[in-house]
N, C-alpha and C. Protein backbone atom coordinates (compact mmCIF):
# COMPACT_ATOMS: atom_id res chain seq x y z
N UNK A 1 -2.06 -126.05 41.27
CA UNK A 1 -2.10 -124.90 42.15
C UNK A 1 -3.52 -124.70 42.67
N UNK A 2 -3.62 -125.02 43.80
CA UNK A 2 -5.17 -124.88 44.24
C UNK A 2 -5.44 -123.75 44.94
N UNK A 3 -4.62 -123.00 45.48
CA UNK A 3 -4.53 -121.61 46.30
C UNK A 3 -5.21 -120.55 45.42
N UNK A 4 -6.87 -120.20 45.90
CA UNK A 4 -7.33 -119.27 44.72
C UNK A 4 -6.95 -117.74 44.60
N UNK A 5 -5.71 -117.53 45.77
CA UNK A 5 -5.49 -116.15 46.48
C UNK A 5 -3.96 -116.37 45.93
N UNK A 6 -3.90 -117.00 45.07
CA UNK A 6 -2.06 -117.32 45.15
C UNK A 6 -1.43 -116.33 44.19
N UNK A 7 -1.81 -115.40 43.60
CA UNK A 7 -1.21 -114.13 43.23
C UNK A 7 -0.97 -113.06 43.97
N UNK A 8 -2.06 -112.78 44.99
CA UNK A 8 -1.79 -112.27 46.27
C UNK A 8 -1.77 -112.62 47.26
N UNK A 9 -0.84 -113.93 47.61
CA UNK A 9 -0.39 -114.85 48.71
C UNK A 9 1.22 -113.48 49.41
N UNK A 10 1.73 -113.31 48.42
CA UNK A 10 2.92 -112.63 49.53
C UNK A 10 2.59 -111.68 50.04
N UNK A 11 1.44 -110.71 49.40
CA UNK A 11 0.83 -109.52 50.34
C UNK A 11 0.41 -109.85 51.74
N UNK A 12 -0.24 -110.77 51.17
CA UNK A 12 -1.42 -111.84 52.51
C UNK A 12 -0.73 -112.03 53.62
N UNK A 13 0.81 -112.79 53.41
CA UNK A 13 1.55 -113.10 54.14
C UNK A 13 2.30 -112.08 55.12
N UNK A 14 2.63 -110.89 54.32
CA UNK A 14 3.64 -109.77 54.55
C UNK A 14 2.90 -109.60 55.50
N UNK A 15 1.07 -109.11 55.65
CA UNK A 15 -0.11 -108.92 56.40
C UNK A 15 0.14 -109.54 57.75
N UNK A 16 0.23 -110.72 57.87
CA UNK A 16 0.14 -112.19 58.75
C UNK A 16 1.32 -111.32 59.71
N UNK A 17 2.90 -111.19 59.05
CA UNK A 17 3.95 -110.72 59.55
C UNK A 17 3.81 -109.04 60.45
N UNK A 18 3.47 -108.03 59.72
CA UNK A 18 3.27 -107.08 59.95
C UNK A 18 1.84 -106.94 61.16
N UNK A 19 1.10 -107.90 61.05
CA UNK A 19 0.00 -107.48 61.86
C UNK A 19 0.16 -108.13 63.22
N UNK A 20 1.53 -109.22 63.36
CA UNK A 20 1.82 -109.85 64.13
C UNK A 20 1.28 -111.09 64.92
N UNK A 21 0.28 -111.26 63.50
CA UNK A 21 -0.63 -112.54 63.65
C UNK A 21 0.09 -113.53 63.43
N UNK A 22 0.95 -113.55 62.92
CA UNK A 22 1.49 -115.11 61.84
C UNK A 22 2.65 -115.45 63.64
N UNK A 23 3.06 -114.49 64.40
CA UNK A 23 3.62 -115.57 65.23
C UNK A 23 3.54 -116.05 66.36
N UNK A 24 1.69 -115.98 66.27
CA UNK A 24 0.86 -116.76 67.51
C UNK A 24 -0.42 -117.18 66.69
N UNK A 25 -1.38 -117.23 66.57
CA UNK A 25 -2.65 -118.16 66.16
C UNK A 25 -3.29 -117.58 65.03
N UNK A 26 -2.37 -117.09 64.06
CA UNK A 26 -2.71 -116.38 63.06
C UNK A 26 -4.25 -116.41 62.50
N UNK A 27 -4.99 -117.08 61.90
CA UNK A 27 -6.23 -116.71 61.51
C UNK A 27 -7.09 -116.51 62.86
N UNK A 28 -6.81 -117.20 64.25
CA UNK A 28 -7.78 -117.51 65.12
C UNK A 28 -7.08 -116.52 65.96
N UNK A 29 -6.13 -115.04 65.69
CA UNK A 29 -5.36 -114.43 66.73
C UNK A 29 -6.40 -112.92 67.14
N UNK A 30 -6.59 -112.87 67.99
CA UNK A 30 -7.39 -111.50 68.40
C UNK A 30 -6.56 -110.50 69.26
N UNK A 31 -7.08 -108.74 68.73
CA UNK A 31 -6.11 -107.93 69.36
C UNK A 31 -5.71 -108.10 70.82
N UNK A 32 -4.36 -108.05 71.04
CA UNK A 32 -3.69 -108.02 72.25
C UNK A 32 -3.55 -109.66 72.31
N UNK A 33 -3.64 -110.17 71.42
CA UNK A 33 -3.44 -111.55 71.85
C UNK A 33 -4.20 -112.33 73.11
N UNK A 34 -5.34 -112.09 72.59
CA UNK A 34 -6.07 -112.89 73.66
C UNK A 34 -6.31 -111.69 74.78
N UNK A 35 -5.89 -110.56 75.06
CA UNK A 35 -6.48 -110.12 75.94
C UNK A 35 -7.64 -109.31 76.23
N UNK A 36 -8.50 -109.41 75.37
CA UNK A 36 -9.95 -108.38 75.39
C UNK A 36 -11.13 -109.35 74.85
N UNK A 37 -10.80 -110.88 75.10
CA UNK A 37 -11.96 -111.93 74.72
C UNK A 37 -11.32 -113.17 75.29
N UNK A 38 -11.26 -112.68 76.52
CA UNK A 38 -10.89 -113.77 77.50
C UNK A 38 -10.05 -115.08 77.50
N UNK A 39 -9.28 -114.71 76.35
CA UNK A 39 -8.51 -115.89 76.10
C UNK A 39 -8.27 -116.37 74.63
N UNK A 40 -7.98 -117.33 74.02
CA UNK A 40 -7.71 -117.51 72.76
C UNK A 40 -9.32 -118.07 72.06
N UNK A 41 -9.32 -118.10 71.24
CA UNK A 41 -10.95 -118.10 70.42
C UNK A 41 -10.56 -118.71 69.12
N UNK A 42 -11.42 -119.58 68.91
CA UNK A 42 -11.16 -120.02 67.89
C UNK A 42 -12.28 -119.33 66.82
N UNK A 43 -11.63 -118.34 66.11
CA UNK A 43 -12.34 -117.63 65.28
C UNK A 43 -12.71 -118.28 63.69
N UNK A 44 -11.89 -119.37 63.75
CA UNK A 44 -12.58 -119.71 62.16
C UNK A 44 -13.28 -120.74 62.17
N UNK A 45 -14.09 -120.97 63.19
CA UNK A 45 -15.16 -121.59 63.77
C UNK A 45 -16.33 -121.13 64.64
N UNK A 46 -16.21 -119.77 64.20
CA UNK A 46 -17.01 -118.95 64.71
C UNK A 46 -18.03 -118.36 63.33
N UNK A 47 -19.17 -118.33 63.04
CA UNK A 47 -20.24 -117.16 62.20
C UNK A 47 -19.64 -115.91 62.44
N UNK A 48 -19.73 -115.23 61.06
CA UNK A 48 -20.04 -113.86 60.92
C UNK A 48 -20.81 -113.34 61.92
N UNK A 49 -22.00 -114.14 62.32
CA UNK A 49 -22.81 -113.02 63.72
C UNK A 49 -22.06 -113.16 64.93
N UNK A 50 -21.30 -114.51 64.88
CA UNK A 50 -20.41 -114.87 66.42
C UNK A 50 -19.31 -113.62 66.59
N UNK A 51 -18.85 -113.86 65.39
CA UNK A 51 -17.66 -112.76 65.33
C UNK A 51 -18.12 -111.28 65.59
N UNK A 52 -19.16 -110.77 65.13
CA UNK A 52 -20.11 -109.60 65.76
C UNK A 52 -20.03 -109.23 66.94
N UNK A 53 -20.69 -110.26 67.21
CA UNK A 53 -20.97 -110.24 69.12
C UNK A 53 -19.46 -109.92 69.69
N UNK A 54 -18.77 -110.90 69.34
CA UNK A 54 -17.27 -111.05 69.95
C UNK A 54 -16.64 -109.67 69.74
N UNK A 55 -17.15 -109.20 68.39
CA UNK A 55 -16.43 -107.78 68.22
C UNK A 55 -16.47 -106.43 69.56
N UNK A 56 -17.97 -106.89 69.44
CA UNK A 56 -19.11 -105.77 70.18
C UNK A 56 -18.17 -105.74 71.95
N UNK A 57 -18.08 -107.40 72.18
CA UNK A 57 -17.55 -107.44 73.96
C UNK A 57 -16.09 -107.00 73.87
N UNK A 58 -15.25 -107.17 72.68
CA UNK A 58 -13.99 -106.18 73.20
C UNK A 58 -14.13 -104.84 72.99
N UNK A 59 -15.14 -104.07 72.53
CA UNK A 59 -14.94 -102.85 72.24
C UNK A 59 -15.44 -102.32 73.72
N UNK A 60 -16.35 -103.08 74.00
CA UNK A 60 -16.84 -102.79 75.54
C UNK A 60 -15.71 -103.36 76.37
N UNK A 61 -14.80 -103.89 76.35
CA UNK A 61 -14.02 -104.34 77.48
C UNK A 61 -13.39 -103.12 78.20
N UNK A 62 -13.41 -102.76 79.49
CA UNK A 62 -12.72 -101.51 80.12
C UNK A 62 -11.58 -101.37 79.89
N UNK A 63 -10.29 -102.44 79.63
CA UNK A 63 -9.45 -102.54 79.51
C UNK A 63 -8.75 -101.99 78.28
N UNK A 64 -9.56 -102.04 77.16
CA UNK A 64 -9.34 -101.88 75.68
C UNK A 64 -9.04 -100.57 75.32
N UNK A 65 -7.29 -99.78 75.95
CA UNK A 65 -7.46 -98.72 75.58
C UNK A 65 -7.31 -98.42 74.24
N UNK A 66 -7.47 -99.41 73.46
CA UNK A 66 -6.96 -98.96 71.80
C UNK A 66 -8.20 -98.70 71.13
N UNK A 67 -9.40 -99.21 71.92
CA UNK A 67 -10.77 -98.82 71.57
C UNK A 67 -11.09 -99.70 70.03
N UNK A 68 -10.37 -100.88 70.05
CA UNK A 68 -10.06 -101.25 68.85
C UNK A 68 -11.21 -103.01 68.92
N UNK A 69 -11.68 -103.43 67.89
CA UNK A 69 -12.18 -104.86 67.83
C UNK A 69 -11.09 -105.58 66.61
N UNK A 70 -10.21 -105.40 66.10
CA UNK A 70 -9.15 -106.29 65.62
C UNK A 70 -9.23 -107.47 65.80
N UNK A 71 -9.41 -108.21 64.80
CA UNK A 71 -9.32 -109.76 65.13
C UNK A 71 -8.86 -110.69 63.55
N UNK A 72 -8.63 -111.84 63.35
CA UNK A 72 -8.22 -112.85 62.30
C UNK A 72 -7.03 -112.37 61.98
N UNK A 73 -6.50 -113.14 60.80
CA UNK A 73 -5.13 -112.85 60.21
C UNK A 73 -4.81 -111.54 60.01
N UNK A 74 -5.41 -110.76 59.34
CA UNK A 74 -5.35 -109.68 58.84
C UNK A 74 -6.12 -108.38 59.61
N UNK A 75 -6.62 -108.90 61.13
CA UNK A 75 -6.96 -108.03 62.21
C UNK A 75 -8.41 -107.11 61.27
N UNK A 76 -8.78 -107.28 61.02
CA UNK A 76 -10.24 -106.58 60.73
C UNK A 76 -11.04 -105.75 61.61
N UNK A 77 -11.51 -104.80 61.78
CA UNK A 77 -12.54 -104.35 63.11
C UNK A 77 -13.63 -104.97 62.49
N UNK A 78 -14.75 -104.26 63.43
CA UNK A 78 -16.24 -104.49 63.55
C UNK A 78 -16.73 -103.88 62.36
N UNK A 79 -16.18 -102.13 62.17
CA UNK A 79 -17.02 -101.70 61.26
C UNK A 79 -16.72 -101.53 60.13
N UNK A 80 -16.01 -102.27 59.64
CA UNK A 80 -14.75 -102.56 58.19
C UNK A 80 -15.55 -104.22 58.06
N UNK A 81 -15.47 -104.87 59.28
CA UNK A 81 -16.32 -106.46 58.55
C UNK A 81 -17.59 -106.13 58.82
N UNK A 82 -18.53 -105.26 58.96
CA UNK A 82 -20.18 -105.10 58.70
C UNK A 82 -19.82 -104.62 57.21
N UNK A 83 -18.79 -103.65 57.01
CA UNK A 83 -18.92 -102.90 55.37
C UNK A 83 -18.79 -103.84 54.45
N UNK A 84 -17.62 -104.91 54.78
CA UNK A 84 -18.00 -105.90 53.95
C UNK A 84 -18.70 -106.84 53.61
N UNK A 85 -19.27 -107.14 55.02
CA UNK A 85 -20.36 -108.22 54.64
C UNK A 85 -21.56 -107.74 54.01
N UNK A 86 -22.22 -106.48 53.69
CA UNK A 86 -23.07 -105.60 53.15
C UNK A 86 -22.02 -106.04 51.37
N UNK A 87 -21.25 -105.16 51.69
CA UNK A 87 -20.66 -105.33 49.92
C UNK A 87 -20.46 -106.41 49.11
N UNK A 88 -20.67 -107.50 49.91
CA UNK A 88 -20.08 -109.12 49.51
C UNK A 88 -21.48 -110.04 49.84
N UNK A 89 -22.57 -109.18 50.52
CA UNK A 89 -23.37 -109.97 50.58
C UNK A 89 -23.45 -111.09 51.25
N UNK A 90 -22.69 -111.25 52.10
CA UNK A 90 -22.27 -112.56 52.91
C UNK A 90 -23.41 -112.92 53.90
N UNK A 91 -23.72 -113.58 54.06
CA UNK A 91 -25.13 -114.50 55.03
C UNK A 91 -23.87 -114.25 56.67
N UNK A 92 -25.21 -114.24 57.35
CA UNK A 92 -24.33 -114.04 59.04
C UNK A 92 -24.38 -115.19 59.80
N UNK A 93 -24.22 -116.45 59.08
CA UNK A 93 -23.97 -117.57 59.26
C UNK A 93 -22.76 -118.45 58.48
N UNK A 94 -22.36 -117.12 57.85
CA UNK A 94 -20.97 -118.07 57.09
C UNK A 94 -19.17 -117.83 57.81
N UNK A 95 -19.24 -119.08 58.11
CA UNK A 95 -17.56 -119.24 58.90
C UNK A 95 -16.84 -118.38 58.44
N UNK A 96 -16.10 -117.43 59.59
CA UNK A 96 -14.61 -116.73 59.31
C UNK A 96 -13.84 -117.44 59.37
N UNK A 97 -13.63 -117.97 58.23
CA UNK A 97 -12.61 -119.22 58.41
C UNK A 97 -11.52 -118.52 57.77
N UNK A 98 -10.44 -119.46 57.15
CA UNK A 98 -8.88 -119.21 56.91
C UNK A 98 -9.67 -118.25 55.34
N UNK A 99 -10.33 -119.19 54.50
CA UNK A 99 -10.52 -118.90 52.99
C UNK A 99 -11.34 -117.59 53.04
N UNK A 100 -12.30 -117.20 54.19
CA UNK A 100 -12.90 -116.14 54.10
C UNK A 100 -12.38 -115.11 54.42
N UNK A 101 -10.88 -115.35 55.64
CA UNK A 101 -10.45 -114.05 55.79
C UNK A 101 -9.56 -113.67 54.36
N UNK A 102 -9.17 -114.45 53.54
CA UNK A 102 -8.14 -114.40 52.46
C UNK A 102 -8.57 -113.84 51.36
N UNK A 103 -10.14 -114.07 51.76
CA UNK A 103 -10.77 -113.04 50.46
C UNK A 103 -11.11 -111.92 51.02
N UNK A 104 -11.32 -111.72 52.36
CA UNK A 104 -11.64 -110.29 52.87
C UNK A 104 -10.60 -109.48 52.84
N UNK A 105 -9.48 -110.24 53.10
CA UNK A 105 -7.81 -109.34 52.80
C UNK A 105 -7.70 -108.85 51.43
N UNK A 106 -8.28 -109.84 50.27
CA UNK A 106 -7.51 -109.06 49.35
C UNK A 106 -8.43 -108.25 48.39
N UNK A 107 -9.72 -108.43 49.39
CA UNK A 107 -10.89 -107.47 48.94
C UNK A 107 -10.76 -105.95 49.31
N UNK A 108 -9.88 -105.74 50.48
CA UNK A 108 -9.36 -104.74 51.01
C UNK A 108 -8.41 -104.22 49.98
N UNK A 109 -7.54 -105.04 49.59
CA UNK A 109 -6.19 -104.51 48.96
C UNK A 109 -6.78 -104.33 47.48
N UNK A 110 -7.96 -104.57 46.76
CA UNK A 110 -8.21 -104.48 45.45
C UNK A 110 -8.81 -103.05 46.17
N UNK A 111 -9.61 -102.77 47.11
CA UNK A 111 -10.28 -101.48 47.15
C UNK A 111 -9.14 -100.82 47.20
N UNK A 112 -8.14 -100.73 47.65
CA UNK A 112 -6.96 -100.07 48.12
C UNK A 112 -6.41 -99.86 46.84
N UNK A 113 -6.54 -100.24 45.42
CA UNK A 113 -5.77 -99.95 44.12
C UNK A 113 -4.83 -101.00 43.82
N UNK A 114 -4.74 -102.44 44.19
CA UNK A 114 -3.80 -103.20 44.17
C UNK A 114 -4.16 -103.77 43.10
N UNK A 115 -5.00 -103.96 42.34
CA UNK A 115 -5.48 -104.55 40.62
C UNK A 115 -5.35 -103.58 39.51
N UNK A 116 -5.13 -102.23 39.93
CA UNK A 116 -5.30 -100.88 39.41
C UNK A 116 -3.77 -101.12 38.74
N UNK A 117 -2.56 -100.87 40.00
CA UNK A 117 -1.51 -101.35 40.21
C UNK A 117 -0.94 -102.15 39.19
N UNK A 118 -1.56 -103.59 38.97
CA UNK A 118 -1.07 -104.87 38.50
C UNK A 118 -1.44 -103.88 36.97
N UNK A 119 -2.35 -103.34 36.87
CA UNK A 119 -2.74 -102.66 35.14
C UNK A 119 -1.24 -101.75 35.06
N UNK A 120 -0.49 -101.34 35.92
CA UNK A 120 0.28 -100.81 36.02
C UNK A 120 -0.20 -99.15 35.47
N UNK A 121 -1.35 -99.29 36.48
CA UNK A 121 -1.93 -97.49 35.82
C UNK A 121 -1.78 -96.73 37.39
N UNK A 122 -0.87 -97.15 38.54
CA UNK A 122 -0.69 -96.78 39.98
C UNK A 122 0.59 -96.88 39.99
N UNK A 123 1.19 -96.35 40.75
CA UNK A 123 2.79 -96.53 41.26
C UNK A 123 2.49 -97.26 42.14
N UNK A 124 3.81 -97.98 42.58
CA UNK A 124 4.69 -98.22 43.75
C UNK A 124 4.12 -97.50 44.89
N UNK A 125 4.76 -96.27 45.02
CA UNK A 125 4.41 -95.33 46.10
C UNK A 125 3.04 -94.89 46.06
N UNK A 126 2.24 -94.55 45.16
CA UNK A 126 1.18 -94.47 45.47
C UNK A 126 -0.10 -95.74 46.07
N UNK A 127 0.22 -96.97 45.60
CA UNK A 127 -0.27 -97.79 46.43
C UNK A 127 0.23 -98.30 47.73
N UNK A 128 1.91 -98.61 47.69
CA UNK A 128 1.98 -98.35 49.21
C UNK A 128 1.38 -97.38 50.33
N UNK A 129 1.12 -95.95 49.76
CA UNK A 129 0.61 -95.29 50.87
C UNK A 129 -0.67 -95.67 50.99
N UNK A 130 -1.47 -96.24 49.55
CA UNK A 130 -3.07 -96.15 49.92
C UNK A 130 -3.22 -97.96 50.88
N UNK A 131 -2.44 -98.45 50.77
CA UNK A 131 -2.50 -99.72 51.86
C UNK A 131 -1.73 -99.41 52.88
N UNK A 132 -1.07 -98.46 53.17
CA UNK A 132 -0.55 -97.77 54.79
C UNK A 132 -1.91 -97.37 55.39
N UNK A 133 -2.73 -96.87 54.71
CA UNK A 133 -4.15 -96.69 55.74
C UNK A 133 -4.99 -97.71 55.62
N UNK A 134 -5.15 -98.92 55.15
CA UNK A 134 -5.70 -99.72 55.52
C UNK A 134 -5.14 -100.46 56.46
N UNK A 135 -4.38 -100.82 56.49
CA UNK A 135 -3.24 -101.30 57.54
C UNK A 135 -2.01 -100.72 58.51
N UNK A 136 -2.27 -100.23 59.74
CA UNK A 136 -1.84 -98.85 60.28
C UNK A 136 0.11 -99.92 60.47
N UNK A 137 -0.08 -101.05 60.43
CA UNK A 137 1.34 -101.81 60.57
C UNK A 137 2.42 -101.40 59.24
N UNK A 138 1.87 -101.24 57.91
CA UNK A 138 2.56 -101.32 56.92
C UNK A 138 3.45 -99.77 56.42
N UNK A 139 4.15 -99.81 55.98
CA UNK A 139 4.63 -98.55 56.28
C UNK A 139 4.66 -97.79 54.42
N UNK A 140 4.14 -96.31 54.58
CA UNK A 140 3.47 -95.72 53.43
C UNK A 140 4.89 -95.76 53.04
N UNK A 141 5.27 -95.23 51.53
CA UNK A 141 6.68 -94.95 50.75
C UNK A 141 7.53 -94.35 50.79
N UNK A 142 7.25 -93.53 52.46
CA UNK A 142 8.31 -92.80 52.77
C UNK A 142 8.62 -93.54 54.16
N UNK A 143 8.14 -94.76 54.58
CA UNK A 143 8.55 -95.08 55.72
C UNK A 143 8.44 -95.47 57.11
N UNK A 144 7.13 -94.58 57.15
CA UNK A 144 6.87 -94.38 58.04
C UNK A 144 5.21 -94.93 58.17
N UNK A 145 4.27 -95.19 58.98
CA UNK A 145 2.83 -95.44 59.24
C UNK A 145 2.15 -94.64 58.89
N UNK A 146 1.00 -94.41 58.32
CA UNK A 146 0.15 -93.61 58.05
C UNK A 146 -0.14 -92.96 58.80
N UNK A 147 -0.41 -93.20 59.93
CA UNK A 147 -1.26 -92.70 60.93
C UNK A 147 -0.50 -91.58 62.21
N UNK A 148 -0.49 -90.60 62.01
CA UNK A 148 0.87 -90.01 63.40
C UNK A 148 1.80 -90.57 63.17
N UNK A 149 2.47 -90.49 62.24
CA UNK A 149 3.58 -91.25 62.09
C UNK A 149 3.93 -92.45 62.49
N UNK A 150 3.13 -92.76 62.92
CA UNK A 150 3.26 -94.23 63.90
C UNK A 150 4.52 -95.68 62.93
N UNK A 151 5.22 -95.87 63.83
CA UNK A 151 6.45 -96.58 62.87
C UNK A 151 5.48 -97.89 62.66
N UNK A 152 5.70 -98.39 61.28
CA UNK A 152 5.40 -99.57 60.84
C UNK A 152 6.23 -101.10 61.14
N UNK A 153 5.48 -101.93 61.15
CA UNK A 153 6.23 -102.81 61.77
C UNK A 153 7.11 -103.99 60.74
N UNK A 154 6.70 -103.47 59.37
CA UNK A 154 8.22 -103.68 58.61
C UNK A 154 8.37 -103.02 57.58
N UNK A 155 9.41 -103.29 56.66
CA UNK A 155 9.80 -101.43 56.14
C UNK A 155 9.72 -101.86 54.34
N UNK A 156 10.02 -100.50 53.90
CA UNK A 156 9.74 -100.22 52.95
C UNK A 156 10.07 -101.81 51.61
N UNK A 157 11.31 -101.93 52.20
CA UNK A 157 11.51 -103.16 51.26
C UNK A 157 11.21 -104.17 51.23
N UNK A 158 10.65 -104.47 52.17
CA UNK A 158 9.88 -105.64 52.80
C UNK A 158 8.55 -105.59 51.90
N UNK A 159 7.74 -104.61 51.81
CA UNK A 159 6.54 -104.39 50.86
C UNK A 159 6.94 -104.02 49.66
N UNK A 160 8.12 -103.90 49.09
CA UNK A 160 8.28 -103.45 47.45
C UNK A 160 8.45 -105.09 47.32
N UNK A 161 9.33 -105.17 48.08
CA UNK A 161 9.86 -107.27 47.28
C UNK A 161 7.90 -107.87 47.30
N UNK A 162 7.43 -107.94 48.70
CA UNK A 162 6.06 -108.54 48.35
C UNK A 162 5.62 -108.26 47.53
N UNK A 163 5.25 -106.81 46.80
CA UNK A 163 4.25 -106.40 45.33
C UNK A 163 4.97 -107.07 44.48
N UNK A 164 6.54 -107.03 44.18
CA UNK A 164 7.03 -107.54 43.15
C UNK A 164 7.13 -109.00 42.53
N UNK A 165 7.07 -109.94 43.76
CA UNK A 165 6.68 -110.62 43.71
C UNK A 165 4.93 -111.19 43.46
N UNK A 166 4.09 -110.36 43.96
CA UNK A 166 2.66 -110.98 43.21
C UNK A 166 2.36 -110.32 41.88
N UNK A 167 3.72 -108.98 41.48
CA UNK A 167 2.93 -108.63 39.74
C UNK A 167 4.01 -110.12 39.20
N UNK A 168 5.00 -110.47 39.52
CA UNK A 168 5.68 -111.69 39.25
C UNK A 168 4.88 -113.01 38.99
N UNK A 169 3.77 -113.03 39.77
CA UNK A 169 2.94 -114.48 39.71
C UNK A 169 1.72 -113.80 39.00
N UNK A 170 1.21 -112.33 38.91
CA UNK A 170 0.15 -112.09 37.59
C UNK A 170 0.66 -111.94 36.82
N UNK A 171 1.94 -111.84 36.07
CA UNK A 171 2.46 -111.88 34.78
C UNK A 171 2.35 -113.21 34.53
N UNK A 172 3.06 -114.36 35.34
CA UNK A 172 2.86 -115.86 35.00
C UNK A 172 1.83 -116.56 34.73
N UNK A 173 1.05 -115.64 35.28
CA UNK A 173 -0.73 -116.29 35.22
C UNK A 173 -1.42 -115.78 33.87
N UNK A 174 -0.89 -114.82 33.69
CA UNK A 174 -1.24 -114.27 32.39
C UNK A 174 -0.60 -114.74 31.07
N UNK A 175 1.00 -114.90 31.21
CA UNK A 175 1.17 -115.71 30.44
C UNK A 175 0.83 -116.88 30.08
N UNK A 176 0.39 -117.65 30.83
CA UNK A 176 -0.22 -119.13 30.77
C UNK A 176 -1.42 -119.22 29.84
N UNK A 177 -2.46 -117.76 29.97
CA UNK A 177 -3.48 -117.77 29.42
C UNK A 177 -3.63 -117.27 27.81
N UNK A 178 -1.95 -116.68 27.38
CA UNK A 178 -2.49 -115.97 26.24
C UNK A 178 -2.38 -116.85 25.30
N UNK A 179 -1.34 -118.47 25.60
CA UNK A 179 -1.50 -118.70 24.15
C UNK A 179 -2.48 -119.72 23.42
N UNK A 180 -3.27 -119.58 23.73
CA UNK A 180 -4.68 -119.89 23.21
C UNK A 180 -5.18 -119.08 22.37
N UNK A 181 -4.54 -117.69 22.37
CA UNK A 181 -4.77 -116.83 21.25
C UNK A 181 -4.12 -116.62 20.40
N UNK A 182 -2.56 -117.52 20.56
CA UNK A 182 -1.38 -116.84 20.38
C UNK A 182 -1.47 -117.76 18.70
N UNK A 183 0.38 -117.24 18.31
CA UNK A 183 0.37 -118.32 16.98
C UNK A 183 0.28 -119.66 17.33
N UNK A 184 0.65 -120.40 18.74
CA UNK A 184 0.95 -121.53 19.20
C UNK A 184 -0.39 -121.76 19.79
N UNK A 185 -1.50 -120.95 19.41
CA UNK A 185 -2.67 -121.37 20.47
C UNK A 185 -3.88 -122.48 19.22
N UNK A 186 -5.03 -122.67 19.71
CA UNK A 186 -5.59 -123.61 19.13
C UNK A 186 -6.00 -123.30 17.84
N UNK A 187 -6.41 -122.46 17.47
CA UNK A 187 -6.85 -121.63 15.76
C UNK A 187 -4.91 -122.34 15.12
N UNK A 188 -4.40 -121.78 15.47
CA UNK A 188 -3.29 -121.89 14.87
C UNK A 188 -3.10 -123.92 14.43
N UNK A 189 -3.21 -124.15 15.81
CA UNK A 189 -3.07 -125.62 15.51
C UNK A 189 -4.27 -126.55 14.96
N UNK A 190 -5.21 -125.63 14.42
CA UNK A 190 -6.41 -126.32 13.91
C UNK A 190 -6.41 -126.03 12.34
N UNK A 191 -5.68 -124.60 11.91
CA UNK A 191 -5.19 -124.56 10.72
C UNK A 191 -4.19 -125.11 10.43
N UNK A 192 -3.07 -125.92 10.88
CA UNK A 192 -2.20 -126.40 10.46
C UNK A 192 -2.64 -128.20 10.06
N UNK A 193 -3.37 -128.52 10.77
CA UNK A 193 -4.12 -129.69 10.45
C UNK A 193 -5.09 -129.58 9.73
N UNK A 194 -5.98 -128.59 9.31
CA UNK A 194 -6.80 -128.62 8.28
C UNK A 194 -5.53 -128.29 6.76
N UNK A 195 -4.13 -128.10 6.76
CA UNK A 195 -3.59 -128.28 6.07
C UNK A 195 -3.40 -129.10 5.86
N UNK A 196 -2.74 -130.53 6.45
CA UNK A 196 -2.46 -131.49 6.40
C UNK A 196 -3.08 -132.31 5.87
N UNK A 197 -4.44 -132.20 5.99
CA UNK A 197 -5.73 -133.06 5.70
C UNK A 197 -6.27 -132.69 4.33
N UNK A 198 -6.08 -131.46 3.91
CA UNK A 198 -6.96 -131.03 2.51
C UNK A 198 -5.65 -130.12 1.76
N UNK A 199 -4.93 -130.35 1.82
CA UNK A 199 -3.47 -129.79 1.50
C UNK A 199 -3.59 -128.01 1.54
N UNK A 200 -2.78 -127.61 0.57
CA UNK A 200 -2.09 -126.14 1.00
C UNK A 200 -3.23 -125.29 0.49
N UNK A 201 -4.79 -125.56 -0.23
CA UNK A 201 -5.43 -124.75 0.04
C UNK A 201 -6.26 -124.24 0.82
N UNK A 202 -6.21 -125.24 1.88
CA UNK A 202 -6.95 -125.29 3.47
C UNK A 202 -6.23 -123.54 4.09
């Protein structure tokens, strides 16, 4: 398994779906689809400072009534990727590529309570709503968008199956790791051979 995001791969994805990236140029897709940066851009071949600039000319575009710089898989603005590149420390020469937006997504969703969650010390509904405002597409636990009600662009069950599915792959991941502590883990199998070897008072 080489996917280092692969516990929160179905969130990621649900993201891709809901933000309406995944069904045109998903990591390289910018708001309106190309219409406030002159065309399609290949953004994960672009710097952190490229992506800046690029931010800066759609917010200035006359056209832009959403007043919005949205861009990559998971649509990011300008002043949500300066906060992170400050918090993450990121150099303004490092590619927005596929792997960087995948950690900026789920750097969002851990601020959002989604590890809190997996401790199972958050609800359901209470993290759905706190990722309805990070993401104005996803819809809070009653249904609806965070924002003015604004309808979300997929629904409630659509985001319970995704969470359930990634506490599904951190339980598996966790299981994998405990038995090294376990009776079946290495102490165990290092006393059973120091039996073998010096008999039953080992």
């Amino acid at each position: 398994m080489n996917d280092p995001f692969y516990i929160y791969r179905p969130m990621l994805d649900l993201l891709g779906k809901s933000e309406g990236t995944d069904k045109a140029r998903g990591y390289n897709e910018t708001l309106g689809y190309g219409a406030y940066t002159g065309g399609d851009r290949n953004l994960v071949g672009m710097t952190l400072e490229e992506i800046d600039r690029l931010q800066t000319q759609m917010l200035a575009h006359p056209k832009n009534r959403f007043n919005s710089s949205a861009l990559g898989r998971y649509q990011i603005v300008r002043a949500t990727l300066r906060k992170l590149k400050a918090a993450l420390d990121l150099p303004g020469g490092m590619l927005f590529n596929g792997a960087l937006q995948d950690r900026l997504g789920c750097y969002l969703m851990r601020g959002r309570g989604i590890d809190v969650w997996l401790a199972r010390e958050m609800t359901d509904a209470a993290l759905m709503d706190a990722l309805a405002k990070e993401w104005a597409s996803l819809p809070t636990s009653a249904g609806v968008g965070h924002y003015d009600g604004q309808r979300a662009s997929v629904t409630t069950l659509e985001v319970r199956r995704a969470l359930q599915e990634v506490r599904r792959r951190h339980e598996e991941s966790r299981n994998r790791k405990e038995p090294a502590s376990s009776e079946g883990g290495f102490v165990a199998v290092l006393l059973r051979l120091l039996k073998a070897v010096f008999g039953a008072k080992a």
